[in-house]
Protein backbone atom coordinates (compact mmCIF):
# COMPACT_ATOMS: atom_id res chain seq x y z
CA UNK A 1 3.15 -14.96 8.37
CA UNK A 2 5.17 -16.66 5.85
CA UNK A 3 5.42 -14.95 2.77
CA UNK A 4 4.72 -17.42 0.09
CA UNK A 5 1.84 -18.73 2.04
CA UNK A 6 -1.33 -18.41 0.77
CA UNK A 7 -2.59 -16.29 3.58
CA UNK A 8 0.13 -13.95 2.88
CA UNK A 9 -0.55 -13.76 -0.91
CA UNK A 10 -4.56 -12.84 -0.53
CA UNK A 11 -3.85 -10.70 2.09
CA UNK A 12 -0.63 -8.63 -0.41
CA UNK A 13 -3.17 -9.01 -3.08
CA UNK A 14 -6.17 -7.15 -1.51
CA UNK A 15 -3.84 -4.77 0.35
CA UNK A 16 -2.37 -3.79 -3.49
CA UNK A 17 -6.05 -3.52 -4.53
CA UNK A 18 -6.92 -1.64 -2.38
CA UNK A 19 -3.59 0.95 -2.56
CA UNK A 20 -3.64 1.01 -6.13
CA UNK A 21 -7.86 1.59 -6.52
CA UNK A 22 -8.03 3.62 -3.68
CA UNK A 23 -5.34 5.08 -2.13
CA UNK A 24 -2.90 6.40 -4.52
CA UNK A 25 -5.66 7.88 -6.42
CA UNK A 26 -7.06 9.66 -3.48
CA UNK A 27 -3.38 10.96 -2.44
CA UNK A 28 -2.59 11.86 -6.31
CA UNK A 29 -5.81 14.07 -6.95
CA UNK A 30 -4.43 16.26 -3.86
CA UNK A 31 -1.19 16.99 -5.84
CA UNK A 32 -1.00 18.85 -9.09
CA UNK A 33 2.96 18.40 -9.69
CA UNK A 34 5.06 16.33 -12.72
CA UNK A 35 4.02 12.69 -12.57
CA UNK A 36 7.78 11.62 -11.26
CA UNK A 37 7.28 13.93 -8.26
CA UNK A 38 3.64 12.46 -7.73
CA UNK A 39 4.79 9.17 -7.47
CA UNK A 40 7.82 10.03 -5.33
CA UNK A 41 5.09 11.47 -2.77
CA UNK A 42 2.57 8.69 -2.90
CA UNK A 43 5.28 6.23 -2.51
CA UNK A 44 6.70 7.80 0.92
CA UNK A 45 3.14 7.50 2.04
CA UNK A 46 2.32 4.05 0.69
CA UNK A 47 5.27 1.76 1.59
CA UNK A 48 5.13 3.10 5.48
CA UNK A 49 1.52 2.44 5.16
CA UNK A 50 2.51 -1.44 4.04
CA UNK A 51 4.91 -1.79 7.13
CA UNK A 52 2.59 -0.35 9.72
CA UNK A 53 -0.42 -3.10 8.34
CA UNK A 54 2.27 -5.88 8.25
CA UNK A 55 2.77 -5.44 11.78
CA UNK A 56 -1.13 -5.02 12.70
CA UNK A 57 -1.81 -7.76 10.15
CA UNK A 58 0.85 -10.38 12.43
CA UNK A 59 -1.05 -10.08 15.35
CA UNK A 60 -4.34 -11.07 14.12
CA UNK A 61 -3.48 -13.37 11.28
């Protein structure tokens, strides 16, 4: 998947829709620390999560 296709771009697009409506929310109202140390967290959760669906996305796409 090239990644100035437009495959790629609707697929990045949703993905980010769905991480920053969803996701990060969901993983933020578990944690009750400062907002940099929030964001540290969800960020160690979210950019693995974008490699492991990159991979899944290749096979099928």
């Amino acid at each position: 998947m090239k990644l100035f296709s437009t495959k790629s771009i609707i697929f990045y697009s949703v993905l980010g829709a769905i991480t920053a409506f969803v996701i990060a929310p969901f993983i933020r109202s578990f944690l009750d620390y400062s907002v940099t140390v929030e964001l540290l967290i969800t960020t160690t959760i979210i950019i693995p999560m974008y490699a492991v669906i990159t991979r899944l996305a290749r096979k099928y796409l």
